[in-house]
C-alpha atoms as a PDB file:
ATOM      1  CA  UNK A   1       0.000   0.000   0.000  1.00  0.00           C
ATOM      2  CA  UNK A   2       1.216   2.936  -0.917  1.00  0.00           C
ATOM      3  CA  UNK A   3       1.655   6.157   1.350  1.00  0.00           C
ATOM      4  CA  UNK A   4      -0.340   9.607   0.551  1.00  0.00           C
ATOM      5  CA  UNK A   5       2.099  12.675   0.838  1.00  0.00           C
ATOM      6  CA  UNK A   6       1.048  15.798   1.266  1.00  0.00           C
ATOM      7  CA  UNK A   7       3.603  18.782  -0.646  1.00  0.00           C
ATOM      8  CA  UNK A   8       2.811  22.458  -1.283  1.00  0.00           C
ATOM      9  CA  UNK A   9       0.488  21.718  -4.394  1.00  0.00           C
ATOM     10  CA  UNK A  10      -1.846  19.355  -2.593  1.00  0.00           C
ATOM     11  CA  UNK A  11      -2.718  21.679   0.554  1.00  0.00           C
ATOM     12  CA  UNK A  12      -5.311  25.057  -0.016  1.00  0.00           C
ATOM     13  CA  UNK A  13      -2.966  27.433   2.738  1.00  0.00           C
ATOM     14  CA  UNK A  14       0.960  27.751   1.962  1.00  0.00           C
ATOM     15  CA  UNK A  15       3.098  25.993   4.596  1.00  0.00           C
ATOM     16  CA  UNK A  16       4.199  28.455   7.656  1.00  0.00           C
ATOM     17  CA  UNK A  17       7.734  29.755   6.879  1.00  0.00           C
ATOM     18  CA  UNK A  18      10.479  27.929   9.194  1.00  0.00           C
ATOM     19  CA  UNK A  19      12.266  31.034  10.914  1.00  0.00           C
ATOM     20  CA  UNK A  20      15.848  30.213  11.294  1.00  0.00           C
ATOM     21  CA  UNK A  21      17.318  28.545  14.603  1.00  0.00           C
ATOM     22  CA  UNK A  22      20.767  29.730  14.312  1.00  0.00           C
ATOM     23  CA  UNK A  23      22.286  31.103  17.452  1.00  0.00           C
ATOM     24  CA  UNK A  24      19.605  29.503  19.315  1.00  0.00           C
ATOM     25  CA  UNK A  25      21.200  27.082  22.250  1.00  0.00           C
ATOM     26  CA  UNK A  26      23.544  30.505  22.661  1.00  0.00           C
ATOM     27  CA  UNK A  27      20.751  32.315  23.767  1.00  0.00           C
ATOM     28  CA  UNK A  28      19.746  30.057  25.762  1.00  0.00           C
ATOM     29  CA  UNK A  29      23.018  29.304  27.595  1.00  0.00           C
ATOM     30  CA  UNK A  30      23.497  32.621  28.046  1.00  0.00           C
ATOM     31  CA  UNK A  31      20.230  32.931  29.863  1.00  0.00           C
ATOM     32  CA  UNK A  32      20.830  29.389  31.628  1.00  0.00           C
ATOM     33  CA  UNK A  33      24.055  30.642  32.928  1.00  0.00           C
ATOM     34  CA  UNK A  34      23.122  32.657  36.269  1.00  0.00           C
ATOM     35  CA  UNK A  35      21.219  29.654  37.218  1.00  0.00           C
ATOM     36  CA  UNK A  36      24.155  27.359  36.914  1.00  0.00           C
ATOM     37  CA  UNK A  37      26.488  29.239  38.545  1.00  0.00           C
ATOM     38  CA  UNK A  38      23.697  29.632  41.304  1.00  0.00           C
ATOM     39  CA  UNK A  39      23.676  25.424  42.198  1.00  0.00           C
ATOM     40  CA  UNK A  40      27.067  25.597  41.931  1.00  0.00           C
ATOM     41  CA  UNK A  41      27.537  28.124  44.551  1.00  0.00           C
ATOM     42  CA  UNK A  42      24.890  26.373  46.392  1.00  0.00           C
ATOM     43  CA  UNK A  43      26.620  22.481  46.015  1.00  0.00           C
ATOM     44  CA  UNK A  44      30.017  24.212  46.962  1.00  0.00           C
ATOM     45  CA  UNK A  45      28.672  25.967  50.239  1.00  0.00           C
ATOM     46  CA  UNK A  46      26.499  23.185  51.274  1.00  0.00           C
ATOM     47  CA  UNK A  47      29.946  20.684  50.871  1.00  0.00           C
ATOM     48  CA  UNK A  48      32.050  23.140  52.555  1.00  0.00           C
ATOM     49  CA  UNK A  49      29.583  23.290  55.752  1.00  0.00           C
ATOM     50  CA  UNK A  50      29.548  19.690  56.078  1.00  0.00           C
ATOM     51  CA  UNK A  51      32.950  19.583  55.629  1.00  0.00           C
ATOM     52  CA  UNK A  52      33.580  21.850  58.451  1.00  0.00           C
ATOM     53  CA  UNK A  53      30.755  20.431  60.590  1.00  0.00           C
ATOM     54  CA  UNK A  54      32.594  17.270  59.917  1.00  0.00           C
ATOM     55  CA  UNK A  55      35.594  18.263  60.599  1.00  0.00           C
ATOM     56  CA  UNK A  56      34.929  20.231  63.673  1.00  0.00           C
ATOM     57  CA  UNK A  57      33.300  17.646  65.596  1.00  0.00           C
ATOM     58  CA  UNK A  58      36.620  15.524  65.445  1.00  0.00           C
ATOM     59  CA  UNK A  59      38.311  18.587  66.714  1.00  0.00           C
ATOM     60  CA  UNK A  60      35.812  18.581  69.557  1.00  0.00           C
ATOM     61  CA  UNK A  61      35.987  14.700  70.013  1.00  0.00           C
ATOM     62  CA  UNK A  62      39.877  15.090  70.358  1.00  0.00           C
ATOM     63  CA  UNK A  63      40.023  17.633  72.636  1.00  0.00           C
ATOM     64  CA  UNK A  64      37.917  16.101  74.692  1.00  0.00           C
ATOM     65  CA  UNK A  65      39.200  12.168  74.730  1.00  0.00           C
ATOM     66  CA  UNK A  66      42.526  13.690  74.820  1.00  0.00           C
ATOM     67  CA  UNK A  67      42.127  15.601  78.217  1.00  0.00           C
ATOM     68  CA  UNK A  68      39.258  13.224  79.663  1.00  0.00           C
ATOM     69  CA  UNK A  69      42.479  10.769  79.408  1.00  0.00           C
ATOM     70  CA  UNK A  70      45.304  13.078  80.404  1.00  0.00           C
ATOM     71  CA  UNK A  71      43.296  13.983  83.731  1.00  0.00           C
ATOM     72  CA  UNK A  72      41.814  10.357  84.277  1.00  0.00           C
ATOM     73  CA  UNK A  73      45.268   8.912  84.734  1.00  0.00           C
ATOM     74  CA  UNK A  74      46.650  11.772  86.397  1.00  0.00           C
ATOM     75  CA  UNK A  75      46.816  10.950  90.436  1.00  0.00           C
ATOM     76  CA  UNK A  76      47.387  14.651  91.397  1.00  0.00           C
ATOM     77  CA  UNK A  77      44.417  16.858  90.592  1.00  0.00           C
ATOM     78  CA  UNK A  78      46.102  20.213  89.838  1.00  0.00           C
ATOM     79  CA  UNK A  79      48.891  18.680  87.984  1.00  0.00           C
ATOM     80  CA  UNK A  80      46.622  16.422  85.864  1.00  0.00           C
ATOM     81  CA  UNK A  81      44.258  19.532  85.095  1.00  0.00           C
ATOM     82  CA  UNK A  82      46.987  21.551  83.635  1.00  0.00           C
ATOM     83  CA  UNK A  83      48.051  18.932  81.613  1.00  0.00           C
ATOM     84  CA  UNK A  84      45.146  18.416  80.348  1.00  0.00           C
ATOM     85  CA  UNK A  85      44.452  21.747  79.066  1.00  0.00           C
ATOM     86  CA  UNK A  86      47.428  21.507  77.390  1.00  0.00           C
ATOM     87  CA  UNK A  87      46.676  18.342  75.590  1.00  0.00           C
ATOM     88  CA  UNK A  88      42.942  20.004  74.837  1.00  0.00           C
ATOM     89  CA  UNK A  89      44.689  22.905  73.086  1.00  0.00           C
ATOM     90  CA  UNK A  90      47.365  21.002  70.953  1.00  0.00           C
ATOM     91  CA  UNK A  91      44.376  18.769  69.568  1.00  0.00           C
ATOM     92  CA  UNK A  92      42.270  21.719  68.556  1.00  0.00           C
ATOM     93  CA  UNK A  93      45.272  23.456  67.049  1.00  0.00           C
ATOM     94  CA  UNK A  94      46.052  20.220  65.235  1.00  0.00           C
ATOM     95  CA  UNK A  95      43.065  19.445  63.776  1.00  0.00           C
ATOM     96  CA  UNK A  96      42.214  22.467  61.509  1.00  0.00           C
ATOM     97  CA  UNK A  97      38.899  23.419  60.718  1.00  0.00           C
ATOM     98  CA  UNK A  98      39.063  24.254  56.513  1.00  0.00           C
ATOM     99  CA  UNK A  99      42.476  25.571  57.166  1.00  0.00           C
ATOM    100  CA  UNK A 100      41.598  28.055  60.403  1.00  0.00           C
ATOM    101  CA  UNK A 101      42.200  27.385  64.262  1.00  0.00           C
ATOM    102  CA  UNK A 102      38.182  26.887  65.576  1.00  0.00           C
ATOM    103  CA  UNK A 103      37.374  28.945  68.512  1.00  0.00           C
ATOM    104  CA  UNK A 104      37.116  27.636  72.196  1.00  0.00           C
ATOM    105  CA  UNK A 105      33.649  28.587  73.245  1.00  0.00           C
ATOM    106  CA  UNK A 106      33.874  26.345  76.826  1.00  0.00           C
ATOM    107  CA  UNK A 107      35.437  23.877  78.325  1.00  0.00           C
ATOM    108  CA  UNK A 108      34.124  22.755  80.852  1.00  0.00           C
ATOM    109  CA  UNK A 109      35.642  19.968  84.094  1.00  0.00           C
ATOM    110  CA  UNK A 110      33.366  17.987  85.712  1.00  0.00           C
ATOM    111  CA  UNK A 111      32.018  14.479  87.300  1.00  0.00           C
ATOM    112  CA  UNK A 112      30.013  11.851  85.158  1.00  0.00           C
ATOM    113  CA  UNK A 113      27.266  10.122  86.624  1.00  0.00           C
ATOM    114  CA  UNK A 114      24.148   7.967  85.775  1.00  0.00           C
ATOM    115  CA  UNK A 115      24.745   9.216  82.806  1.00  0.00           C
ATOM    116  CA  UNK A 116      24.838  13.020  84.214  1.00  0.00           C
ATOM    117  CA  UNK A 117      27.601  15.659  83.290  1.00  0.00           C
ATOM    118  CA  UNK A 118      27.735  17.891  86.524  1.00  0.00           C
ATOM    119  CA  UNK A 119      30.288  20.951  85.906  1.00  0.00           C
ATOM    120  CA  UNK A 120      31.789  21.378  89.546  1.00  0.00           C
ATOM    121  CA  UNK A 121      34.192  23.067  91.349  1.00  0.00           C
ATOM    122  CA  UNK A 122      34.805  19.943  94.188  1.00  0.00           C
ATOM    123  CA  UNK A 123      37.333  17.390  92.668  1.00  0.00           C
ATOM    124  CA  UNK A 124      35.398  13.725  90.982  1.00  0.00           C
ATOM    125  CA  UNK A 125      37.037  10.734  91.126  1.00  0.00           C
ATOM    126  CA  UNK A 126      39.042   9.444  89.098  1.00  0.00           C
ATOM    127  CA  UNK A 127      36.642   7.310  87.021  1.00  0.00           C
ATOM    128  CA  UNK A 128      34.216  10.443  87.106  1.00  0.00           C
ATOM    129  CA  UNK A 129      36.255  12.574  85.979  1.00  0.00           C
ATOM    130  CA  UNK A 130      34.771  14.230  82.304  1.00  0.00           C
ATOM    131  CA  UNK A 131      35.713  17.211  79.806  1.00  0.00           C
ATOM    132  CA  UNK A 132      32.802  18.937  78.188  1.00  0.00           C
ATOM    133  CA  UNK A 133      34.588  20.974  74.890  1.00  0.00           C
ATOM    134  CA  UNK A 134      32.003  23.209  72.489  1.00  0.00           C
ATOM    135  CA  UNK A 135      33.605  24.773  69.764  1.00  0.00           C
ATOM    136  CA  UNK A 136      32.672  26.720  66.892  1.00  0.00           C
ATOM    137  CA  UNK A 137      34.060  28.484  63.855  1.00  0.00           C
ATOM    138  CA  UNK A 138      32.810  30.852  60.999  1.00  0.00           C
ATOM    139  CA  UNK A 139      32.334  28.839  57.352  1.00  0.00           C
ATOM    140  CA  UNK A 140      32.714  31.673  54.955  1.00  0.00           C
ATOM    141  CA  UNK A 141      30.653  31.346  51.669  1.00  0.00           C
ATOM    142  CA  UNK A 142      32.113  31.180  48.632  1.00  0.00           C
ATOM    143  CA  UNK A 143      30.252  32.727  45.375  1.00  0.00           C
ATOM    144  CA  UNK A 144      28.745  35.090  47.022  1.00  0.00           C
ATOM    145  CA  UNK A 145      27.130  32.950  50.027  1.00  0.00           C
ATOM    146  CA  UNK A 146      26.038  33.785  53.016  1.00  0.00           C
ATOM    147  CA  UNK A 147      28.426  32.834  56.095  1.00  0.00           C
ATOM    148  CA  UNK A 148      27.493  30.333  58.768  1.00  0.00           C
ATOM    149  CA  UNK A 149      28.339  29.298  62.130  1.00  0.00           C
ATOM    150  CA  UNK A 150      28.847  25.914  63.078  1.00  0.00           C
ATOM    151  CA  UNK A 151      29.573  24.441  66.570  1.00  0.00           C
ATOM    152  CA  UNK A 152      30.082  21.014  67.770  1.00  0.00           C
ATOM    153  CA  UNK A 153      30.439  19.327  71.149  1.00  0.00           C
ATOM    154  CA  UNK A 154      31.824  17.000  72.538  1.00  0.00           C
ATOM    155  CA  UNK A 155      31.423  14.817  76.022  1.00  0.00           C
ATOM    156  CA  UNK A 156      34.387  12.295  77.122  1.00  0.00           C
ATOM    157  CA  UNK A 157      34.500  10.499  80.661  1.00  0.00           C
ATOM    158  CA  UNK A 158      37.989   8.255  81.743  1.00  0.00           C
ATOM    159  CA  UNK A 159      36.318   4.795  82.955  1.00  0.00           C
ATOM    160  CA  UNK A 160      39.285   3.641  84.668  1.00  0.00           C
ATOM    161  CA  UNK A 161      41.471   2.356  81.941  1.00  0.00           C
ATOM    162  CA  UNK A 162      40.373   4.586  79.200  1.00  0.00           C
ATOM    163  CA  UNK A 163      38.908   8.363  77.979  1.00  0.00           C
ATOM    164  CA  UNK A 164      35.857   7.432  76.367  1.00  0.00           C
ATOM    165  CA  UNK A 165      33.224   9.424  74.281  1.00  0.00           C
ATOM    166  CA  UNK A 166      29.586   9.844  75.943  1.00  0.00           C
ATOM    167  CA  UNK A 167      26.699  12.128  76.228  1.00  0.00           C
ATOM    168  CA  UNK A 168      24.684  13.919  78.705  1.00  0.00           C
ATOM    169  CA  UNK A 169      21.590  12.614  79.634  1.00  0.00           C
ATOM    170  CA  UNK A 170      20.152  15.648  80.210  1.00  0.00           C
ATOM    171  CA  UNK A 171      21.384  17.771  77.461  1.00  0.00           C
ATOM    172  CA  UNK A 172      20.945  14.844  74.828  1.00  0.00           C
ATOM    173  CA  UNK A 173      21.274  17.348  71.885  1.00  0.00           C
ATOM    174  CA  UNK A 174      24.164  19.210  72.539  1.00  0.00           C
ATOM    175  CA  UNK A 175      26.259  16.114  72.816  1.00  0.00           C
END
């Protein structure tokens, strides 16, 4: 069976006149292109804050296991404090937070128990004894985004033979 075809002669109105396309996909690139460069500044910021939020809490888990320990094995109180600070302050200046030192918002000494961080001034015991580090730095956006704050925390307690990493029962959220 053969096919009908339809050209010029056998229709009563003329054909509509194809405009020409050329130059086209420029226009529209060029009218695409604030909206790429948009999600990219948008993918870029949002990996950069997890980045830092990421690496920020292992500044504030380091800091804390580092002078939960120092302190937990210490057998003089005074002594074992001020080392401990110090060992809190080389692991936040070692680990870096996108190239920049984060800030020290608190650190805090106190006594674990039940599950209970209790910042006090009287001495815990030795298996009590727990560092409490929030810290917090300044993610600058890139391309024109807005800045952000992050801060993490972070919750250690020495158990007798080791610093390990807990939470506070009461402030569930923060830890």
């Amino acid at each position: 069976m053969k096919r009908a075809c339809l050209t010029h002669s056998d229709t009563t109105q003329p054909l509509p006149r194809v405009a020409s396309r050329r130059g086209f996909a420029v226009i529209w690139l060029l009218g695409s292109m604030p909206i790429l460069l948009a999600a990219v500044a948008f993918v870029v910021s949002i990996g950069r804050l997890d980045l830092a939020r990421t690496e920020l809490k292992t500044a504030a888990e380091s800091a804390a296991l580092g002078g939960a320990r120092v302190w937990g094995e210490s057998t003089d109180d005074a002594a074992g404090q001020t080392a401990a600070m110090v060992r809190i302050n080389e692991m936040i200046t070692a680990n870096n937070v996108l190239g920049h030192t984060p800030t020290v918002v608190t650190i805090e000494t106190g006594a674990y128990v039940g599950g209970v961080f209790t910042s006090s001034v009287s001495v815990p015991t030795q298996t009590q004894r727990a560092y409490r580090i929030t810290l917090s730095t300044i993610v600058i956006g890139k391309l024109g985004a807005a800045n952000y704050t992050v801060r993490s925390q972070a919750l250690a307690v020495y158990n007798g033979s080791r610093a390990v990493l807990t939470y506070d029962a009461l402030n569930p959220s923060a830890s």
